[in-house]
N, C-alpha and C. Protein backbone atom coordinates (compact mmCIF):
# COMPACT_ATOMS: atom_id res chain seq x y z
N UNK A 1 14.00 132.09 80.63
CA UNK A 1 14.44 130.71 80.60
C UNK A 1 14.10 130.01 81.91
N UNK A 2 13.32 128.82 81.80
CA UNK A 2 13.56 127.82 82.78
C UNK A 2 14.81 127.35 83.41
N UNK A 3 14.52 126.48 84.51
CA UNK A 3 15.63 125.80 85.19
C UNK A 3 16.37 124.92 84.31
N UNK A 4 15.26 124.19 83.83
CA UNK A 4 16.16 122.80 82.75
C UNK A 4 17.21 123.52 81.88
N UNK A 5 16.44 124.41 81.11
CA UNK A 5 17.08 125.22 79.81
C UNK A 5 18.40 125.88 80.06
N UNK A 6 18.35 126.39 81.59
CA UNK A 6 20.22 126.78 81.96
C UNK A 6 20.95 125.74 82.55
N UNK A 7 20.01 124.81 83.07
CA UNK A 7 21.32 123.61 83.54
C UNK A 7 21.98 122.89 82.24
N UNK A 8 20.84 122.80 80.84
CA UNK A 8 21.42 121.80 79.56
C UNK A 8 22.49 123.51 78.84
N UNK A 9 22.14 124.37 79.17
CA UNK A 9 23.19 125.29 78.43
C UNK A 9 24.50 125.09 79.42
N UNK A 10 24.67 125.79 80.40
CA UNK A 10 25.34 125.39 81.21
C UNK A 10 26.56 124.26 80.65
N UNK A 11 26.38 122.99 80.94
CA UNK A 11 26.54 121.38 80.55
C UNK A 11 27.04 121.74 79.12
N UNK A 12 26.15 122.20 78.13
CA UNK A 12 26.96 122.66 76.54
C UNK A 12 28.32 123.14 76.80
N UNK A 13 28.41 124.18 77.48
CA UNK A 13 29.36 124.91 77.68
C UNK A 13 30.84 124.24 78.42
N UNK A 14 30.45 123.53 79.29
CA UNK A 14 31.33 122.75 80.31
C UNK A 14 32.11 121.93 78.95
N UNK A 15 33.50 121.87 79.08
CA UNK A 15 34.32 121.23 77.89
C UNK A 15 33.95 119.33 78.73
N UNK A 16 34.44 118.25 77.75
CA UNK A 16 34.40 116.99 78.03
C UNK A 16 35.57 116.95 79.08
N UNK A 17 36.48 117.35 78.55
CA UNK A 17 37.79 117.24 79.29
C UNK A 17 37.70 117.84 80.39
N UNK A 18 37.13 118.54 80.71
CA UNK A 18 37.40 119.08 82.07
C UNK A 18 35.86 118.24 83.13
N UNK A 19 35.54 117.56 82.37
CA UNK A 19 34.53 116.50 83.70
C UNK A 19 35.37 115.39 83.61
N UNK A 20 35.67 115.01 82.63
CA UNK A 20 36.33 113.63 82.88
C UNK A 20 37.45 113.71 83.78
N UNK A 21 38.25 115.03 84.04
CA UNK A 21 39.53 115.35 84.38
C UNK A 21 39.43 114.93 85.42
N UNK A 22 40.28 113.93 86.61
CA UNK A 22 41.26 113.15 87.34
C UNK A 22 41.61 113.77 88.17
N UNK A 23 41.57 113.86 89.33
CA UNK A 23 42.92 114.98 90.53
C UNK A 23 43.99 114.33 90.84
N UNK A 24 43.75 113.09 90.39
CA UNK A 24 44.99 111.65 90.53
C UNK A 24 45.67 111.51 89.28
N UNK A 25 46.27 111.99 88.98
CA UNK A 25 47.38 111.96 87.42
C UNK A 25 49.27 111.51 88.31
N UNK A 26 49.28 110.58 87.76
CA UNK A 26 50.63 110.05 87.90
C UNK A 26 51.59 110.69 87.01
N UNK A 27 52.99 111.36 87.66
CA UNK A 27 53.54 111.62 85.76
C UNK A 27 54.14 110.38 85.58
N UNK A 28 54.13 110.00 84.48
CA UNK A 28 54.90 108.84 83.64
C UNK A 28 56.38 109.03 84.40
N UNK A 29 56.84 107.64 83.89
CA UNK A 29 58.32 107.65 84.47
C UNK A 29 58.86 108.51 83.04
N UNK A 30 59.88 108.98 83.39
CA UNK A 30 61.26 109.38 82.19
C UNK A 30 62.54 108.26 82.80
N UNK A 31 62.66 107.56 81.56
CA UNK A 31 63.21 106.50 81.49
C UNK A 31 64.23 106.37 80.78
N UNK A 32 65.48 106.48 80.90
CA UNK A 32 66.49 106.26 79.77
C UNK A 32 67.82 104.77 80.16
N UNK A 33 68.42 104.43 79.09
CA UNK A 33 68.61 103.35 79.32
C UNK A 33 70.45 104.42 79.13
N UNK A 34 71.14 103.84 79.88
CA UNK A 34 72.39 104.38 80.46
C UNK A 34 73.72 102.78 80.84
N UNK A 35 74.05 102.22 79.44
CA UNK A 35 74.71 100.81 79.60
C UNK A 35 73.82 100.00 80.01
N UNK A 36 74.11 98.86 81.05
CA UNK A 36 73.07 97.98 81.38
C UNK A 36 72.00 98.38 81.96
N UNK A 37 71.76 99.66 82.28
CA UNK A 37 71.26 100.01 83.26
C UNK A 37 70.08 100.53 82.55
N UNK A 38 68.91 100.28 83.73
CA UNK A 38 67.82 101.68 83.14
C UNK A 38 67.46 102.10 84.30
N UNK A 39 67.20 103.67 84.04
CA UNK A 39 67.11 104.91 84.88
C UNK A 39 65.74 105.61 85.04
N UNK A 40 64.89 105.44 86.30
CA UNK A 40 64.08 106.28 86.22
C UNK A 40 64.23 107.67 87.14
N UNK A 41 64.57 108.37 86.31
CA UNK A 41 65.16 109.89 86.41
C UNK A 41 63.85 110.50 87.61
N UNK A 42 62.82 110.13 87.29
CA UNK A 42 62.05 111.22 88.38
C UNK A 42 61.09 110.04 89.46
N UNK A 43 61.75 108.68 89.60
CA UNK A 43 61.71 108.03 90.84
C UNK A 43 60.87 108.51 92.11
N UNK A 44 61.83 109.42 93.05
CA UNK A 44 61.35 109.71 93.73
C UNK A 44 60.11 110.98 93.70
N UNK A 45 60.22 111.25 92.67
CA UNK A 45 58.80 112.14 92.64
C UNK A 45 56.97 111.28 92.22
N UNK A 46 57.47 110.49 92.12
CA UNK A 46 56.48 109.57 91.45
C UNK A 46 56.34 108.78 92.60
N UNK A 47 57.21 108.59 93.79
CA UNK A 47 56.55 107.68 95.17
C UNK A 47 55.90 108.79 96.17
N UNK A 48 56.68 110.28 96.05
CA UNK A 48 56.29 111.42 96.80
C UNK A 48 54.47 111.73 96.11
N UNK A 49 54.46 111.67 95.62
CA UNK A 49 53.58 111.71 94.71
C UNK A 49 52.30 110.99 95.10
N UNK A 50 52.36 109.40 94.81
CA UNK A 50 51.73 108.60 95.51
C UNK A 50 51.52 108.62 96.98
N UNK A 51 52.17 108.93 97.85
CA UNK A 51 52.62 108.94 99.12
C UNK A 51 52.81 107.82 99.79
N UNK A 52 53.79 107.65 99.49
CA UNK A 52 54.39 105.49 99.30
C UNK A 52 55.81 106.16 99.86
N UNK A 53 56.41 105.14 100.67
CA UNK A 53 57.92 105.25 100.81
C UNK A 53 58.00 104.71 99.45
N UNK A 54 59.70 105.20 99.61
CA UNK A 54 60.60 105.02 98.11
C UNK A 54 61.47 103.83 98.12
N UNK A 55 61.38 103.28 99.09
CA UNK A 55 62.04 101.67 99.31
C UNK A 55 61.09 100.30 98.81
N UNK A 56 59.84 100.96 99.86
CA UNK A 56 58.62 100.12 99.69
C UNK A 56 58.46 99.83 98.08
N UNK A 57 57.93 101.08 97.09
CA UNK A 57 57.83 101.68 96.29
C UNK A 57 59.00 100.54 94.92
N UNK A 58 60.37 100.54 95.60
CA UNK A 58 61.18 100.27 94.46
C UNK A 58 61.21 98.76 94.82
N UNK A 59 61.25 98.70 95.64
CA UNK A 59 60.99 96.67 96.25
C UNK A 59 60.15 96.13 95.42
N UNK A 60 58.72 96.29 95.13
CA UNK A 60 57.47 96.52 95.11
C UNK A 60 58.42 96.14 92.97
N UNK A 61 58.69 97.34 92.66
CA UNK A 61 59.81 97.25 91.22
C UNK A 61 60.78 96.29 90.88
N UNK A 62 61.13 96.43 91.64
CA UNK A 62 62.40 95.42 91.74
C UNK A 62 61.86 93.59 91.81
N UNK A 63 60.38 93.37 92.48
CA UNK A 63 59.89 92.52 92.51
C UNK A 63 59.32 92.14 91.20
N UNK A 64 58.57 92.96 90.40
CA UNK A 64 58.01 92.60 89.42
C UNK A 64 58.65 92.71 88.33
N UNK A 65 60.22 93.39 88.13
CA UNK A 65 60.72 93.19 86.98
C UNK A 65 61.86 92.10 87.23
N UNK A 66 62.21 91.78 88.32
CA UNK A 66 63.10 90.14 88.76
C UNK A 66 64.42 90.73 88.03
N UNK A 67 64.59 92.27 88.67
CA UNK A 67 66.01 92.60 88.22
C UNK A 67 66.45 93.15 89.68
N UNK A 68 67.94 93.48 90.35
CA UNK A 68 68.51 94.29 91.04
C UNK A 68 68.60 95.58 90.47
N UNK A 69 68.58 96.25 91.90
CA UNK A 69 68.34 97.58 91.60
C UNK A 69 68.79 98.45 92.85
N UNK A 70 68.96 99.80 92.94
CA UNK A 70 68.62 101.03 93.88
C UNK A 70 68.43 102.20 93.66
N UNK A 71 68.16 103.17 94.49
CA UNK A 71 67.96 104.03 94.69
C UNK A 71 68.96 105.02 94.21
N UNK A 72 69.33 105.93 93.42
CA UNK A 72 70.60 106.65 93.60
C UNK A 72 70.40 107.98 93.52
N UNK A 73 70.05 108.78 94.59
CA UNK A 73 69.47 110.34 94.38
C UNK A 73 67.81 110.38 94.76
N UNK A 74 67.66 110.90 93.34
CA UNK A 74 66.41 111.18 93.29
C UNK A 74 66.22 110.37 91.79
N UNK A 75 66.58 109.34 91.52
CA UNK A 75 66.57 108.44 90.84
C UNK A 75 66.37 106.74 91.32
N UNK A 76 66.24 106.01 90.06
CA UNK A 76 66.38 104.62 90.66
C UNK A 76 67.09 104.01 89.46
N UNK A 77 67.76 103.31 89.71
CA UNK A 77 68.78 102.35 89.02
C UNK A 77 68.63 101.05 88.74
N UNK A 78 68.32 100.38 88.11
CA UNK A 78 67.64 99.14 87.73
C UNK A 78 68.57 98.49 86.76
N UNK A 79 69.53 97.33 86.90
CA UNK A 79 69.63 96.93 86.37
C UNK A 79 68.95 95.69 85.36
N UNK A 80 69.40 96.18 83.86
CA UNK A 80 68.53 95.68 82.76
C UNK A 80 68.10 96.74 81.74
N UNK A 81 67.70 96.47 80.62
CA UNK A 81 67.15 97.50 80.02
C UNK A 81 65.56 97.39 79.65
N UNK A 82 65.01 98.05 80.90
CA UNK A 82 63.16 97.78 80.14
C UNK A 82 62.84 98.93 79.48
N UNK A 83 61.67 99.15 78.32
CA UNK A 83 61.14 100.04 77.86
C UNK A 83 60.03 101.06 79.32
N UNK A 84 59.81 101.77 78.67
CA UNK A 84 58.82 103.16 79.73
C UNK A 84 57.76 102.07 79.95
N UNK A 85 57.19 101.60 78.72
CA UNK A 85 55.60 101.29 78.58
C UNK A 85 55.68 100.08 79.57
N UNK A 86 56.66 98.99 80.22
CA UNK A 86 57.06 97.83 80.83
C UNK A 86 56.92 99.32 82.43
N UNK A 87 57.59 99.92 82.44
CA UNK A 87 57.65 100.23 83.86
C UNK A 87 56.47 100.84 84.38
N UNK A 88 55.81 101.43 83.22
CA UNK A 88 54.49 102.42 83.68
C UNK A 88 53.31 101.30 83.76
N UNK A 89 53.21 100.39 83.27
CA UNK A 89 52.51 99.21 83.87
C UNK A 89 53.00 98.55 84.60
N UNK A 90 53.99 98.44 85.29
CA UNK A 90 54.17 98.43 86.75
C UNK A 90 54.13 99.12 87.48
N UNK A 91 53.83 100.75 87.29
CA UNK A 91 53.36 101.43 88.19
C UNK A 91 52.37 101.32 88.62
N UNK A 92 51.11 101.18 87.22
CA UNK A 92 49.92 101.14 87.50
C UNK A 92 49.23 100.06 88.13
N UNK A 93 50.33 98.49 88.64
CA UNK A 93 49.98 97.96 89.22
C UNK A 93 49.97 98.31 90.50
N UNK A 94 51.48 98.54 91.15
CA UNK A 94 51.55 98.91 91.83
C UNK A 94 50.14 99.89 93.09
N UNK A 95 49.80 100.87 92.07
CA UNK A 95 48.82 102.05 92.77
C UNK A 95 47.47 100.99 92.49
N UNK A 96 47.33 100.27 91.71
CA UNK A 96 46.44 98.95 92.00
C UNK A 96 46.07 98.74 93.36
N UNK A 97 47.38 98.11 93.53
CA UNK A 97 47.53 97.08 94.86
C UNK A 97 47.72 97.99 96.28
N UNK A 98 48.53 98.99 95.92
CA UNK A 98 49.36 99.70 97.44
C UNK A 98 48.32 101.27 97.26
N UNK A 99 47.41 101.87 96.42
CA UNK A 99 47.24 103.20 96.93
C UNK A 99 45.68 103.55 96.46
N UNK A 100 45.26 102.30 95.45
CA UNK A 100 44.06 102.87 95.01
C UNK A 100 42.82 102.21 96.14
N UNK A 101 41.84 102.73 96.73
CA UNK A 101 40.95 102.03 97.41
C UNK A 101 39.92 101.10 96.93
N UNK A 102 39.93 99.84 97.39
CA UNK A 102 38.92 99.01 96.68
C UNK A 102 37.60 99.10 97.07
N UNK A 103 37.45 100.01 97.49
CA UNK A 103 35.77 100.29 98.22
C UNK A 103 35.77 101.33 97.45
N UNK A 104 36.12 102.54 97.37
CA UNK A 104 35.50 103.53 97.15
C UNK A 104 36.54 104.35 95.47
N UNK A 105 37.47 103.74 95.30
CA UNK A 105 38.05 103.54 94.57
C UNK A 105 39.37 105.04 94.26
N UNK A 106 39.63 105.68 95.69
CA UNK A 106 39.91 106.99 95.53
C UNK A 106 41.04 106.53 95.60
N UNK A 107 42.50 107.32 96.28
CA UNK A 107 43.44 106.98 96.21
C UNK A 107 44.24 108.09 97.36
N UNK A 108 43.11 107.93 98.61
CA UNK A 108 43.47 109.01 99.99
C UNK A 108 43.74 107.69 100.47
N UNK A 109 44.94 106.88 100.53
CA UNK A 109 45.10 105.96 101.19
C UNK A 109 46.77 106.27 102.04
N UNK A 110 46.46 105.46 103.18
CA UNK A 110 47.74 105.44 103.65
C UNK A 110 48.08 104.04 104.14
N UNK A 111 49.28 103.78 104.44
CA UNK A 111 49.84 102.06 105.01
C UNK A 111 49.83 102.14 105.83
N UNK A 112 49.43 101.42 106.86
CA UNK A 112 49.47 101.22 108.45
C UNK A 112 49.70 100.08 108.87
N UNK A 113 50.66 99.99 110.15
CA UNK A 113 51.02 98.82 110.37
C UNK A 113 50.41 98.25 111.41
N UNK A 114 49.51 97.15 111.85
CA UNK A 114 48.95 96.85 113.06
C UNK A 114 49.40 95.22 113.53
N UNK A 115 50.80 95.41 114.66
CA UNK A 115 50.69 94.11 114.77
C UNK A 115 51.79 93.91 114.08
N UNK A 116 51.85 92.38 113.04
CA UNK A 116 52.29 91.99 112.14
C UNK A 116 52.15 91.93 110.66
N UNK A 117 50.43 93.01 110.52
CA UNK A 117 49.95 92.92 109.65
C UNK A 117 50.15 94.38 109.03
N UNK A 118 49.86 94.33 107.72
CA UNK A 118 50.34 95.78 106.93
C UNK A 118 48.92 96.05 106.37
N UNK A 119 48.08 96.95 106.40
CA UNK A 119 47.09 97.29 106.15
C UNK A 119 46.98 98.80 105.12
N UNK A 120 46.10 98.73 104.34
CA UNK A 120 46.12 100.08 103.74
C UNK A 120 44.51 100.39 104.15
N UNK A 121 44.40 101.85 104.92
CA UNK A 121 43.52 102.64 105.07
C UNK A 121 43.13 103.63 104.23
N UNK A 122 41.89 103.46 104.04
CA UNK A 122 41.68 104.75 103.07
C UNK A 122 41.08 105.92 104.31
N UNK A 123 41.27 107.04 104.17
CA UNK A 123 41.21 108.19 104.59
C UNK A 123 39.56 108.71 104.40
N UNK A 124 39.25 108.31 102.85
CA UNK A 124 37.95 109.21 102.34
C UNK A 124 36.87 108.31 102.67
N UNK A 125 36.91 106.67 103.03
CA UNK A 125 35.70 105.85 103.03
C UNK A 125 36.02 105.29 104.76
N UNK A 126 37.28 105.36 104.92
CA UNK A 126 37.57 104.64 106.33
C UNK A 126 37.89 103.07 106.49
N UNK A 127 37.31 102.96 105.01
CA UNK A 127 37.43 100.85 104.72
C UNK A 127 39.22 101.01 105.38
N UNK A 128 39.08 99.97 105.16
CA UNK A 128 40.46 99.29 105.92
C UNK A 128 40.70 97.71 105.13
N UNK A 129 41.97 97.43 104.74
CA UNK A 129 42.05 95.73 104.02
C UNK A 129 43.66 95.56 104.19
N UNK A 130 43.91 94.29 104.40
CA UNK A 130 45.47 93.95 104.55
C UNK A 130 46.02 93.88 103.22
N UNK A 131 46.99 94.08 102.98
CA UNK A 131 47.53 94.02 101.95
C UNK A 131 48.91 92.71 101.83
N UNK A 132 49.23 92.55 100.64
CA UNK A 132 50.54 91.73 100.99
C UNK A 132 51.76 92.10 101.27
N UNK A 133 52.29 91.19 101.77
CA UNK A 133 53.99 91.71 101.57
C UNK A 133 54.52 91.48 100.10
N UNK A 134 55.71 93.00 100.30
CA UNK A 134 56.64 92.93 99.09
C UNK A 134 57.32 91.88 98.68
């Protein structure tokens, strides 16, 4: 066998799912609604995760669903009752705006503060861009 002939076997063999596969997987919130309240039960694993403070993180929540809220544990407390699919598209804004890189599009970013200004650095390209306030 030629070169071509083991790189296209090779490639046969390789499943779809495992090229397309992500090293950046968010878990979904678990979300339950508890009286007025709704609960995202694994909160702080989902900002640890990102590598976002968990204040920043719920501000950031608390902003885009125009409800009060805190922290309680390793949970967050939100008053109101939103569905999962309402909060997990606010996550995914979120890592939008605060973690995904707009140059290179990875998500080795960290917040840095210079000054008065809040900047997110990416780690893997070095770009650098201000970001807004919460």
């Amino acid at each position: 066998m030629d070169y071509e002939e083991l790189v296209k076997r090779a490639g046969d063999k390789i499943s779809d799912e495992l090229v397309s596969e992500s090293r950046f997987k968010v878990p979904k919130a678990q979300i339950f609604i508890q009286g007025k309240h709704t609960i995202i039960k694994n909160f702080c694993e989902i900002s640890s995760y990102l590598s976002r403070d968990k204040n920043h993180f719920l501000k950031f929540l608390l902003k885009e669903l125009a409800a009060p809220g805190e922290i309680d544990g390793t949970s967050a407390k939100i008053l109101g009752k939103f569905r999962d699919e309402k909060i997990n598209e606010k996550i995914k804004l979120y890592i939008k705006n605060f973690v995904t890189c707009t140059i290179c599009g990875k998500p080795d970013t960290k917040i840095v503060k210079k000054g008065n200004l809040y900047k997110m650095k990416c780690e893997a390209c070095g770009s650098e861009r201000a970001i807004s306030k919460v």
